[in-house]
Protein backbone atom coordinates (compact mmCIF):
# COMPACT_ATOMS: atom_id res chain seq x y z
CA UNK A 1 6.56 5.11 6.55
CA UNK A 2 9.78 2.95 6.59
CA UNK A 3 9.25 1.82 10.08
CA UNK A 4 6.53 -0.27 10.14
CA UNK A 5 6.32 -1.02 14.23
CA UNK A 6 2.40 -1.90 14.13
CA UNK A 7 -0.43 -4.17 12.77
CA UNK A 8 -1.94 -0.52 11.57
CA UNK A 9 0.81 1.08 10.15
CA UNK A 10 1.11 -2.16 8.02
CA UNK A 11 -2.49 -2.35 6.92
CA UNK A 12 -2.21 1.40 5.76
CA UNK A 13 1.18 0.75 3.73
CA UNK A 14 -0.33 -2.50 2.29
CA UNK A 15 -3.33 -0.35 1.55
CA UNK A 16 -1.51 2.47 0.05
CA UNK A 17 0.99 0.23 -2.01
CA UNK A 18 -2.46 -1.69 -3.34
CA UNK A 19 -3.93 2.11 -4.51
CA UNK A 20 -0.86 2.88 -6.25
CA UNK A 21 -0.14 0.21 -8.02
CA UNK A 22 -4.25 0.32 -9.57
CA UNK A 23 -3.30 3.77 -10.12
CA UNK A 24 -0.52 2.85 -12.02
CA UNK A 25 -2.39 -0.14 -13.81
CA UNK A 26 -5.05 2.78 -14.95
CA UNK A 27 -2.42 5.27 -16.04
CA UNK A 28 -0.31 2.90 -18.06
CA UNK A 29 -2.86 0.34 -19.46
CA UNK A 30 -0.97 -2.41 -18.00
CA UNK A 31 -2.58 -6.01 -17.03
CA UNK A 32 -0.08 -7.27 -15.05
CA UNK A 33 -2.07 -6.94 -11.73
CA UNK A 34 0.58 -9.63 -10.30
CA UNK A 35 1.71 -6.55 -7.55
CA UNK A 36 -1.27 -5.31 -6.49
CA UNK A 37 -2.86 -8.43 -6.22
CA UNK A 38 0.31 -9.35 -3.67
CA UNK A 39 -0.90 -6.34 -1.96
CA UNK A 40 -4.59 -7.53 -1.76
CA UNK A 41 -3.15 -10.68 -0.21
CA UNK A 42 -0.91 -9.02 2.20
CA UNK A 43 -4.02 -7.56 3.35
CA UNK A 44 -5.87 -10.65 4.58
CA UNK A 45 -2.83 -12.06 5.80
CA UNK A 46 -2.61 -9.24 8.03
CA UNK A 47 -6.05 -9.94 9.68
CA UNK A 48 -5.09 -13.35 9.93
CA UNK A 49 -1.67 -14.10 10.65
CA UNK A 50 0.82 -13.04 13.55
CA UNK A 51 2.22 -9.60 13.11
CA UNK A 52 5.98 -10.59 12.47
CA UNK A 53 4.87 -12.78 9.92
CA UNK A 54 2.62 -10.49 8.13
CA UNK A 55 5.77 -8.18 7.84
CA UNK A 56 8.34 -10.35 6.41
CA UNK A 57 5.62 -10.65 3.88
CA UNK A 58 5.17 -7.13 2.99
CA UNK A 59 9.33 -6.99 2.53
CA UNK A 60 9.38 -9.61 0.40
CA UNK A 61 6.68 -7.97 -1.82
CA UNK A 62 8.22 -4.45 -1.23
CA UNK A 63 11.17 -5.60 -2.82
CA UNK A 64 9.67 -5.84 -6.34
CA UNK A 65 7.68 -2.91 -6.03
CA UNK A 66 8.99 -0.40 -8.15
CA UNK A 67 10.27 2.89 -6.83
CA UNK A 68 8.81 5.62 -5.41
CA UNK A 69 10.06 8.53 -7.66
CA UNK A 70 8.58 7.13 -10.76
CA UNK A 71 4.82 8.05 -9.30
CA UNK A 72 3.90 11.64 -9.38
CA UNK A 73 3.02 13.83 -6.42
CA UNK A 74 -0.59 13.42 -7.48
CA UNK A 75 -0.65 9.53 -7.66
CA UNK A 76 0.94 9.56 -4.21
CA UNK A 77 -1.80 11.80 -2.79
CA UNK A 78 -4.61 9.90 -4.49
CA UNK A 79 -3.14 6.29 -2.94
CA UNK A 80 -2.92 7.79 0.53
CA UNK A 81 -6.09 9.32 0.08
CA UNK A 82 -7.78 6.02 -0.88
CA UNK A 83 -5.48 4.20 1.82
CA UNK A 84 -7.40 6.33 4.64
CA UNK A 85 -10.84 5.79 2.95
CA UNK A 86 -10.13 1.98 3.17
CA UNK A 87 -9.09 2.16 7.28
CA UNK A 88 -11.96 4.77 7.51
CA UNK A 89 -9.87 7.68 8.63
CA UNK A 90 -10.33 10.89 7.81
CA UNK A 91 -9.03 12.14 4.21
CA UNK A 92 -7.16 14.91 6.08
CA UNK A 93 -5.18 12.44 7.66
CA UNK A 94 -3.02 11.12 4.64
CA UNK A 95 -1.66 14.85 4.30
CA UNK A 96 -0.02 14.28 7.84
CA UNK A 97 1.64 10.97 6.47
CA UNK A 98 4.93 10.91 5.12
């Protein structure tokens, strides 16, 4: 989901990107919560603030995020999973997102 054209699509990235990053924290033992926290953030701001400005937030956090291919299929499926939970869709739904 690279092109982010909608309050929604945001709040489910931002929602996804939170979940895998916890994930991540509970697989590694890390406590640097610094990310996901940013994440957490991002999703008040996007409540709150214009749309615009709730993006340019989200790509300045995106760009520390680590990437992608370092997470395994089943992390992935568990944050999208979690990500629908949060925006109360349906869990079938995150195996339609790409």
């Amino acid at each position: 989901m690279t092109d982010i054209q909608n309050s929604f699509q945001l709040e489910f990235v931002a929602y996804f990107s939170m979940h895998l990053e916890n994930i991540h924290l509970q697989i590694t033992g890390s406590k640097d919560t610094r990310q996901r926290d940013r994440y957490m953030q991002l999703i008040e701001m996007i409540n709150q603030a214009p749309f615009e400005l709730a993006l340019q937030k989200y790509q300045q956090i995106a760009l520390a995020d680590a990437d992608i291919t370092m997470f395994s299929d089943s992390m992935i499926k568990t944050a999208k999973r979690l990500a629908c939970q949060e925006l109360g869709l349906p869990e079938t739904s995150a195996d339609r997102i790409e």
